[in-house]
Protein backbone atom coordinates (compact mmCIF):
# COMPACT_ATOMS: atom_id res chain seq x y z
CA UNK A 1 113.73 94.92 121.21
CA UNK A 2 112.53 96.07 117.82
CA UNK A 3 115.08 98.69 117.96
CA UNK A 4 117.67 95.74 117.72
CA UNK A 5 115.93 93.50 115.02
CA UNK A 6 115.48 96.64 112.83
CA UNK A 7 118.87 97.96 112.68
CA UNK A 8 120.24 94.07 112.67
CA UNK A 9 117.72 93.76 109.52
CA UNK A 10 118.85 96.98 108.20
CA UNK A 11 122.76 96.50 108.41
CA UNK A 12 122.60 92.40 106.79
CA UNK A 13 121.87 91.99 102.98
CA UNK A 14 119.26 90.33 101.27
CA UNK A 15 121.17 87.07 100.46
CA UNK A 16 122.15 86.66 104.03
CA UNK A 17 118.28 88.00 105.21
CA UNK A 18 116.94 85.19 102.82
CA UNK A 19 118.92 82.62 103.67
CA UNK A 20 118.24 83.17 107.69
CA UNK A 21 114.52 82.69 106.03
CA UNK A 22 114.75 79.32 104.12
CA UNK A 23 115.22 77.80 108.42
CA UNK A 24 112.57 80.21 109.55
CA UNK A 25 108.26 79.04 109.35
CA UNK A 26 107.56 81.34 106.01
CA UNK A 27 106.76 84.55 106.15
CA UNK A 28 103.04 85.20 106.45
CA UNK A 29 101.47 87.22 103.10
CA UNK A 30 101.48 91.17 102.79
CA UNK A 31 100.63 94.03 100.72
CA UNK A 32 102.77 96.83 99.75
CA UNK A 33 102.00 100.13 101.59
CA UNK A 34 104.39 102.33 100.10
CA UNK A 35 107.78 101.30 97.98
CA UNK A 36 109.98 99.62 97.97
CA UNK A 37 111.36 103.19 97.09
CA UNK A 38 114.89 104.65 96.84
CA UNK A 39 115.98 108.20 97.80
CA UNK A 40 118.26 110.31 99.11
CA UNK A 41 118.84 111.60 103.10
CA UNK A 42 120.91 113.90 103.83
CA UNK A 43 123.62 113.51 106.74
CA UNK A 44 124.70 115.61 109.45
CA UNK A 45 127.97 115.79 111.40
CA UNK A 46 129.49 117.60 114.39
CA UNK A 47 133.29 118.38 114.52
CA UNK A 48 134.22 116.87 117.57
CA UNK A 49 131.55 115.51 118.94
CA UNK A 50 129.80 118.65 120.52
CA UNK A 51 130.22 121.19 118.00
CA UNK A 52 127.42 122.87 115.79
CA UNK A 53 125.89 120.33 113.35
CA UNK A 54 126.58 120.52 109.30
CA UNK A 55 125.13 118.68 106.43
CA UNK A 56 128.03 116.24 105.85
CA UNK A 57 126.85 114.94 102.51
CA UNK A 58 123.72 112.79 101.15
CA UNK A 59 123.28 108.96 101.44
CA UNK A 60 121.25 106.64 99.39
CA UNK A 61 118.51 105.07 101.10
CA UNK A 62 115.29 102.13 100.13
CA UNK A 63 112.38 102.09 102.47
CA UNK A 64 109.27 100.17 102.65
CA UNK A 65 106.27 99.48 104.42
CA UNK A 66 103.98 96.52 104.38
CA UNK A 67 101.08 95.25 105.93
CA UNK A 68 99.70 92.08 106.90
CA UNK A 69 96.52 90.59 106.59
CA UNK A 70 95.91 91.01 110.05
CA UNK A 71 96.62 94.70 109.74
CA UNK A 72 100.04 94.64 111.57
CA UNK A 73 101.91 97.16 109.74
CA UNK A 74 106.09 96.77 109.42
CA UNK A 75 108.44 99.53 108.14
CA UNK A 76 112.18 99.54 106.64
CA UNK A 77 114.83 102.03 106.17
CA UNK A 78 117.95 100.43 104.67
CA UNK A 79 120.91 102.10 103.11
CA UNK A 80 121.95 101.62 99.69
CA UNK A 81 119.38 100.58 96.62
CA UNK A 82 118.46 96.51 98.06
CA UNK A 83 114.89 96.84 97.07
CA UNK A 84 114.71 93.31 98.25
CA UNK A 85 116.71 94.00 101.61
CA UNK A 86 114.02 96.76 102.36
CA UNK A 87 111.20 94.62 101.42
CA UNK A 88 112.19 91.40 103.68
CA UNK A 89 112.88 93.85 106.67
CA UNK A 90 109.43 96.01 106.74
CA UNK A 91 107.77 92.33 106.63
CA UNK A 92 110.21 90.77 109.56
CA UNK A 93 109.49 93.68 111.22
CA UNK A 94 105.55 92.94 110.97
CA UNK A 95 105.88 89.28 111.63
CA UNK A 96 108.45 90.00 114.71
CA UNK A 97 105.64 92.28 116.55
CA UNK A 98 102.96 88.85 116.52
CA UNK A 99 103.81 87.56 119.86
CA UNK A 100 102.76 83.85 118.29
CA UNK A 101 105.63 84.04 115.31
CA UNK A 102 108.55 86.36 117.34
CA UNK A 103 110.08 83.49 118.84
CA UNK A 104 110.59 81.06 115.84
CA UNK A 105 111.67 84.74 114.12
CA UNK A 106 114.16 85.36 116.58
CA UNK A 107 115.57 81.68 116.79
CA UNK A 108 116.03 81.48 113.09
CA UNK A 109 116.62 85.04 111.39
CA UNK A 110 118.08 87.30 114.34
CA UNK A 111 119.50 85.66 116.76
CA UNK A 112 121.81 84.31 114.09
CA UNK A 113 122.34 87.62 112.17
CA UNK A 114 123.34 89.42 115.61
CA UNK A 115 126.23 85.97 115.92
CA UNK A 116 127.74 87.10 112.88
CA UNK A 117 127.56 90.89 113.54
CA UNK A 118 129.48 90.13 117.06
CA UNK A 119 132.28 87.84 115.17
CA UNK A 120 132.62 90.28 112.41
CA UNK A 121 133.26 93.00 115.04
CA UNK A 122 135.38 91.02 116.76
CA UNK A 123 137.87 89.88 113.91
CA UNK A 124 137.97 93.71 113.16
CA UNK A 125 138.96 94.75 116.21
CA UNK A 126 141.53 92.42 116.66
CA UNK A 127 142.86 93.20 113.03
CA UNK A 128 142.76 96.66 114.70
CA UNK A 129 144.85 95.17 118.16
CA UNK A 130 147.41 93.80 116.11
CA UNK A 131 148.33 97.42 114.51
CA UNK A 132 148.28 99.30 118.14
CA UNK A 133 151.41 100.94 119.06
CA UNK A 134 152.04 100.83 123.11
CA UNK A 135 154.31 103.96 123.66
CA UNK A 136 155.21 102.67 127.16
CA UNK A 137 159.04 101.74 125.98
CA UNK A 138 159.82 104.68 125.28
CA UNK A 139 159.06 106.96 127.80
CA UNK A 140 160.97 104.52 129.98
CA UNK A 141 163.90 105.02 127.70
CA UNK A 142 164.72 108.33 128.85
């Protein structure tokens, strides 16, 4: 479950993160841990799929971790700069592990974040549909 919410938190921006938030009960108060702080990962790749791993090239990442003032501690990795982004994931994160505040969290932030996600990959695969070639004609041609 918090597998989901983090990596729906991670791929949305801030605008769309903090609009989700002006339906949701607010956000209870934190402290700063560590960052928000930007910095570089580096990537690895396989050629094919199963081959031996190489550094592909680096990647710009924020992270953050908060803590709330009942000690529940909430962590973000997003990628890009989004200070902000980082920031209002590490403390959905935290709120989203109180039992009390998950489902109000879930109704209002990411259930509705994972809706657009699913039509967004849906209107790109059928973009992607409309350009497939079916080869079937012409091996019945011959």
């Amino acid at each position: 479950m918090r597998r989901r919410w983090m990596g729906l938190l991670a791929r949305a921006d801030a605008a769309t993160i903090a609009a989700r938030l002006a339906e949701a009960p607010a956000l209870p108060p934190h402290i700063r841990l560590r960052g928000p702080e930007t910095g570089l990962v580096m990537t690895r790749g396989r050629q094919g799929g199963d081959g031996a791993p190489f550094n592909l090239g680096e990647m710009t990442v924020t992270r953050c971790s908060v803590r709330l003032e009942d000690g529940t501690v909430g962590h973000a990795y997003v990628a890009g700069r989004d200070a902000r982004q980082a920031e209002l994931a590490a403390v959905l994160d935290a709120a989203l592990q109180d039992p009390d505040r998950r489902p109000a969290l879930l109704a209002a932030v990411i259930e509705p974040l994972a809706a657009a996600e699913a039509a967004r990959t849906a209107r790109e695969a059928a973009k992607a549909a409309a350009t497939r070639v079916e080869f079937f004609t012409m091996a019945t041609m011959r």
